[in-house]
Protein backbone atom coordinates (compact mmCIF):
# COMPACT_ATOMS: atom_id res chain seq x y z
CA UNK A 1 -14.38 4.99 -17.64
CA UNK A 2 -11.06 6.20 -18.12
CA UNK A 3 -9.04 5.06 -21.52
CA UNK A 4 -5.94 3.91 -19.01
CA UNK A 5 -8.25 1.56 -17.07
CA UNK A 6 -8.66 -1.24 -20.08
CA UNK A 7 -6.19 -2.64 -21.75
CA UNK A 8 -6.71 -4.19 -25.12
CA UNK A 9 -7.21 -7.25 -24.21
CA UNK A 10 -9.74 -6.60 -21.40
CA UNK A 11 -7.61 -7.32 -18.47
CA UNK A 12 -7.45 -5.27 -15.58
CA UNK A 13 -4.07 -4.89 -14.70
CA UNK A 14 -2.60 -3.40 -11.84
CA UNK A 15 0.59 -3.94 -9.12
CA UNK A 16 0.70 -3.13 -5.60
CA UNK A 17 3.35 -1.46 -3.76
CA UNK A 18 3.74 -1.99 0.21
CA UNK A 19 5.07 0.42 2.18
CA UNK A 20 7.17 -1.13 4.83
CA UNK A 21 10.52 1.76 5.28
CA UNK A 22 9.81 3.80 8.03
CA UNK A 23 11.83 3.86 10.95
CA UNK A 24 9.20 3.05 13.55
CA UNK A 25 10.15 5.38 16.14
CA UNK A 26 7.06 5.93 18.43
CA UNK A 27 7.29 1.90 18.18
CA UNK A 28 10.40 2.06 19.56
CA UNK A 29 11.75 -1.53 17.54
CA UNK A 30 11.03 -2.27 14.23
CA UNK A 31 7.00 -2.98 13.89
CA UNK A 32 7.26 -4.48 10.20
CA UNK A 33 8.27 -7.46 12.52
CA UNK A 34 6.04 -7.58 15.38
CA UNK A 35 4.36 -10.94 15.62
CA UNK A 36 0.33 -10.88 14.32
CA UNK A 37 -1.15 -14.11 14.49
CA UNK A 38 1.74 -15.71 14.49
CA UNK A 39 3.06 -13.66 11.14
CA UNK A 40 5.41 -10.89 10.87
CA UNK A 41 3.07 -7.73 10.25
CA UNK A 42 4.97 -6.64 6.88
CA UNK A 43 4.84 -10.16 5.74
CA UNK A 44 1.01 -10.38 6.51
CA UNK A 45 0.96 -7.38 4.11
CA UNK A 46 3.38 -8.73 1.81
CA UNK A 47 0.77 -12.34 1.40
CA UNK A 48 -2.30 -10.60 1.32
CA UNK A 49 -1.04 -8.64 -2.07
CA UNK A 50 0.12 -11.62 -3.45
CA UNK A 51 -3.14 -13.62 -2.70
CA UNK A 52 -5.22 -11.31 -4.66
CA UNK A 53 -4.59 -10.27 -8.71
CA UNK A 54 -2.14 -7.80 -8.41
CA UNK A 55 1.39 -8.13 -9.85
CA UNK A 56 4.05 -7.71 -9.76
CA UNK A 57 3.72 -7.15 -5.91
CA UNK A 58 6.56 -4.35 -4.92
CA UNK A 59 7.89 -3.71 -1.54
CA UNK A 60 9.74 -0.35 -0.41
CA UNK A 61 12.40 -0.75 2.69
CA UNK A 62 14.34 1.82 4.22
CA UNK A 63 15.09 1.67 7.90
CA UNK A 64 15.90 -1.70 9.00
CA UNK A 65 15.83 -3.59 5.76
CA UNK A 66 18.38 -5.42 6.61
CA UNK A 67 16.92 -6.92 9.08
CA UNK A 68 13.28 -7.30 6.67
CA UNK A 69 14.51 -8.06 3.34
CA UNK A 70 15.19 -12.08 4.58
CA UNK A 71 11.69 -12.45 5.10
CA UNK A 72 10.90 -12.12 1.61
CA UNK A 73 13.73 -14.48 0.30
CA UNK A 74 11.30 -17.13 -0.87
CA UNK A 75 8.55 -15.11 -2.13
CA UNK A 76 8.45 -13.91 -5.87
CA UNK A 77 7.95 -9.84 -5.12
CA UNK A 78 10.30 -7.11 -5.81
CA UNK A 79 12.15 -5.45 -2.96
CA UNK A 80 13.44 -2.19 -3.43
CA UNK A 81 15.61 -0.18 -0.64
CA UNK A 82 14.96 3.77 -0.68
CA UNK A 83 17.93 5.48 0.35
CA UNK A 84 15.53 8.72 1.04
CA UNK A 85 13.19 7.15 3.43
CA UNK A 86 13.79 9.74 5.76
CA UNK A 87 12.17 12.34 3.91
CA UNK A 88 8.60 10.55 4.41
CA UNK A 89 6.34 8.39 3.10
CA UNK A 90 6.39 10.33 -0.39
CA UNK A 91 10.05 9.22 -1.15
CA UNK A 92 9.05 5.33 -0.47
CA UNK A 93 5.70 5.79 -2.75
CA UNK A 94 8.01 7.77 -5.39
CA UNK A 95 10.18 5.17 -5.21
CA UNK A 96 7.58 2.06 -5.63
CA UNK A 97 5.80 3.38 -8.24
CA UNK A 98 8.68 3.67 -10.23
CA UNK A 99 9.95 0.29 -9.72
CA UNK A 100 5.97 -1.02 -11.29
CA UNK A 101 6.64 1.58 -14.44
CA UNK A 102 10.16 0.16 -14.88
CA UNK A 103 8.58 -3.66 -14.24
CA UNK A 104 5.58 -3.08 -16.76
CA UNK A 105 4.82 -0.22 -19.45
CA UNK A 106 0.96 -2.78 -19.78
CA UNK A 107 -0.32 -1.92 -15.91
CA UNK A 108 -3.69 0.03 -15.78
CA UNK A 109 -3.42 0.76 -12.11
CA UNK A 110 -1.23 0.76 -8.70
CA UNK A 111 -2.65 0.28 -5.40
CA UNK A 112 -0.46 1.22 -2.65
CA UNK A 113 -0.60 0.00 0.98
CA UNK A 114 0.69 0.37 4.16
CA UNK A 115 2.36 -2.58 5.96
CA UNK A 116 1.05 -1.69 9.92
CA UNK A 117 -2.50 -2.57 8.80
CA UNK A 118 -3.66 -5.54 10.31
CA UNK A 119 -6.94 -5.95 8.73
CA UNK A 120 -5.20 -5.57 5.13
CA UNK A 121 -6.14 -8.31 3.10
CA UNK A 122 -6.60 -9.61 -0.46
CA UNK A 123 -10.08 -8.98 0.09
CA UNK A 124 -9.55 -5.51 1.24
CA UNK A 125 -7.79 -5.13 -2.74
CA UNK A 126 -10.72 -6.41 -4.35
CA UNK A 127 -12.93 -4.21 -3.19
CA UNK A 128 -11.04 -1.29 -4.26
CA UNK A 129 -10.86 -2.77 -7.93
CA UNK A 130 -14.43 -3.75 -7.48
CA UNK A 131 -15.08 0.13 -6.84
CA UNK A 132 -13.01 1.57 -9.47
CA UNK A 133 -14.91 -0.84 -12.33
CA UNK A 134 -17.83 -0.07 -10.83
CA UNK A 135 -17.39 3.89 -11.05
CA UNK A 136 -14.60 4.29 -13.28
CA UNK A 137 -12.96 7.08 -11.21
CA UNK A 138 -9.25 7.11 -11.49
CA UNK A 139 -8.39 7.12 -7.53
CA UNK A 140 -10.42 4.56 -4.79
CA UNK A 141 -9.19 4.51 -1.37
CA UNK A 142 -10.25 3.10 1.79
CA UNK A 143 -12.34 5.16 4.18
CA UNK A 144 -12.03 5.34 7.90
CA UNK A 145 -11.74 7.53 10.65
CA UNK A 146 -13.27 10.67 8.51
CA UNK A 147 -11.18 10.45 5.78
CA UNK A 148 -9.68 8.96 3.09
CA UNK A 149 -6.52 6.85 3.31
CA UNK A 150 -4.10 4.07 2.22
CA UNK A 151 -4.47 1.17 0.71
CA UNK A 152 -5.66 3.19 -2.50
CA UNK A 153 -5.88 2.28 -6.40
CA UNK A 154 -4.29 5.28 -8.57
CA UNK A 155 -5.03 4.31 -11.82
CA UNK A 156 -2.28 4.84 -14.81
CA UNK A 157 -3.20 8.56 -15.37
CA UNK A 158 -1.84 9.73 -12.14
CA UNK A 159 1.61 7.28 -11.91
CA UNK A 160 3.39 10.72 -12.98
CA UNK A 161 1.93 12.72 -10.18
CA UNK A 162 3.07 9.93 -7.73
CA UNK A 163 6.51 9.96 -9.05
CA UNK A 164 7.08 13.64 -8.28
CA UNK A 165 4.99 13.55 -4.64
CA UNK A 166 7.32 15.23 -1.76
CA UNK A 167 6.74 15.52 1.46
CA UNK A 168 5.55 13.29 4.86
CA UNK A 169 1.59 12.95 4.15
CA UNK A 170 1.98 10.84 0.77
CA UNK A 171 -0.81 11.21 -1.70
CA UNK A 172 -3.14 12.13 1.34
CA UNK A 173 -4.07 15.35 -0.27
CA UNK A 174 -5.00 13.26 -4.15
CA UNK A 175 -6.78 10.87 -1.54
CA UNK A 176 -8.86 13.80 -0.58
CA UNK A 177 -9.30 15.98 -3.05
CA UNK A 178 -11.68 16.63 -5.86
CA UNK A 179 -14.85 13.55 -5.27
CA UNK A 180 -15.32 13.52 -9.02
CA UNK A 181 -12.33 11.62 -9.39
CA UNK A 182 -11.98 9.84 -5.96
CA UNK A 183 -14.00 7.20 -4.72
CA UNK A 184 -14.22 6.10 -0.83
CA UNK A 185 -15.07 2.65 -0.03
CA UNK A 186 -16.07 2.63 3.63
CA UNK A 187 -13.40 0.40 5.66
CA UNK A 188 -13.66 1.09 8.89
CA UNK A 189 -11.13 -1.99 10.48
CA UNK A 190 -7.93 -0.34 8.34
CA UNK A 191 -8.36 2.16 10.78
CA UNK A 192 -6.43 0.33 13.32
CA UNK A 193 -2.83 0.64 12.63
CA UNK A 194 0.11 -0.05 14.62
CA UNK A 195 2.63 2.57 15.89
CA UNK A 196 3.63 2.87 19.00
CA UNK A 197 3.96 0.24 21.78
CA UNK A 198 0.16 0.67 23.05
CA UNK A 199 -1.28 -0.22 20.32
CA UNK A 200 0.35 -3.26 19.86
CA UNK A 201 -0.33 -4.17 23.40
CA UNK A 202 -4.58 -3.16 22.79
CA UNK A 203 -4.38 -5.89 19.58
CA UNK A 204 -2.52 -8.45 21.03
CA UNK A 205 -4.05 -8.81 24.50
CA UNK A 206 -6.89 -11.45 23.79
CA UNK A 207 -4.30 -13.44 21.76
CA UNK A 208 -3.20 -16.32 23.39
C-alpha cells in the first residue's frame, strides 16, 4: 500500500470535489438544476458526498453559479467559482483539488465526481475506498461503458499531477492508463448521465 494512503493515526482521510461548472450547452438550460426525484441534480451530488466520510466536501461552479451557489447556502461544503471553466473540465478539477490542499495538508486521498450522475451516491464512494484499501493502488475509478471514468479516488501521490491537468478530457487519460496503478470497480448505472434534453426526458418519463 502506498505510504500516502495511512495517516498516523490510521484514518483514512480523503475530500471529494464535485464538478458542477460547465455550461450545459447540448442541455440547452442549466442541468445542475433539473429536478431528480424531486432534488436538484447538483444538490443530489452535493448530499450524497456529504452522507458518506469524505470531507471537507468541495464544489467547483463556473457557468451559472449564480444561479447554483444558493442551493448550497445551508450546507457546510466549500464552493469555489473557476473563472477558467471554459477551458474544460481540467480547469474545474485543477481548481478543486487545490481548494482540498489549501483546506487540509492531513488528506490521504481526493475523489472527484461529476454532478449529472444520477446514480451517484454515498454508496457509490464507499466502494471506491473499499477498492483502494483493498488493493492499495493509488487511482480507483468507476467502470462503465468500456472504460474508466469519474467519480474516481486519486490518492495524495498524484494531487500534483491534478493540479497541472489541461485540457477538456480531465484525468481521463490517468483513469486509463497504466492497470498497475488503477483499479476499476465495475459500475455500470454511472453510466447514465445527463446532457442534453433527451436524456432527461428517457429518466424522467416513468416519474410521476
Amino acid at each position: 500500500m502506498s505510504a500516502t494512503a495511512q495517516t498516523a493515526s490510521g484514518a483514512f482521510r480523503f475530500g471529494t470535489v464535485i464538478l458542477a461548472a460547465g455550461e450545459s450547452a447540448r442541455m440547452g438550460t442549466p442541468k445542475q438544476l433539473l429536478a431528480v426525484e424531486g432534488r436538484a441534480l447538483v444538490l443530489r451530488a452535493v448530499e450524497a458526498a456529504l452522507a458518506s466520510a469524505a470531507w471537507p466536501v468541495v464544489v467547483v461552479l463556473g457557468a451559472h453559479a449564480e444561479k447554483i451557489r444558493p442551493l448550497f447556502a445551508r450546507l457546510p461544503v466549500i464552493v469555489v467559482e473557476n473563472p477558467a471553466w471554459s477551458e474544460g473540465m481540467a480547469a474545474s478539477i485543477r481548481a478543486g483539488v487545490t481548494t482540498l490542499r489549501q483546506f487540509s495538508r492531513q488528506l490521504d486521498a481526493a475523489v472527484v465526481a461529476l454532478c449529472d450522475q444520477p446514480a451517484f451516491s454515498a454508496g457509490v464512494i464507499a466502494q471506491l475506498v473499499a477498492a483502494q484499501r483493498t488493493t492499495g493502488r493509488s487511482i480507483v475509478a468507476a467502470h462503465y461503458g468500456g472504460r474508466n471514468g469519474a467519480p474516481a479516488l486519486f490518492l495524495r501521490d498524484h494531487f500534483e499531477t491534478l493540479t497541472h491537468l489541461t485540457g477538456e478530457e480531465g484525468a481521463r487519460a490517468l483513469l486509463n492508463g497504466s492497470p498497475d496503478r488503477v483499479t476499476a470497480v465495475n459500475l455500470p448505472a454511472l453510466a447514465l448521465d445527463l446532457d442534453t434534453p433527451a436524456d432527461y426526458a428517457a429518466l424522467t418519463k416513468d416519474t410521476p
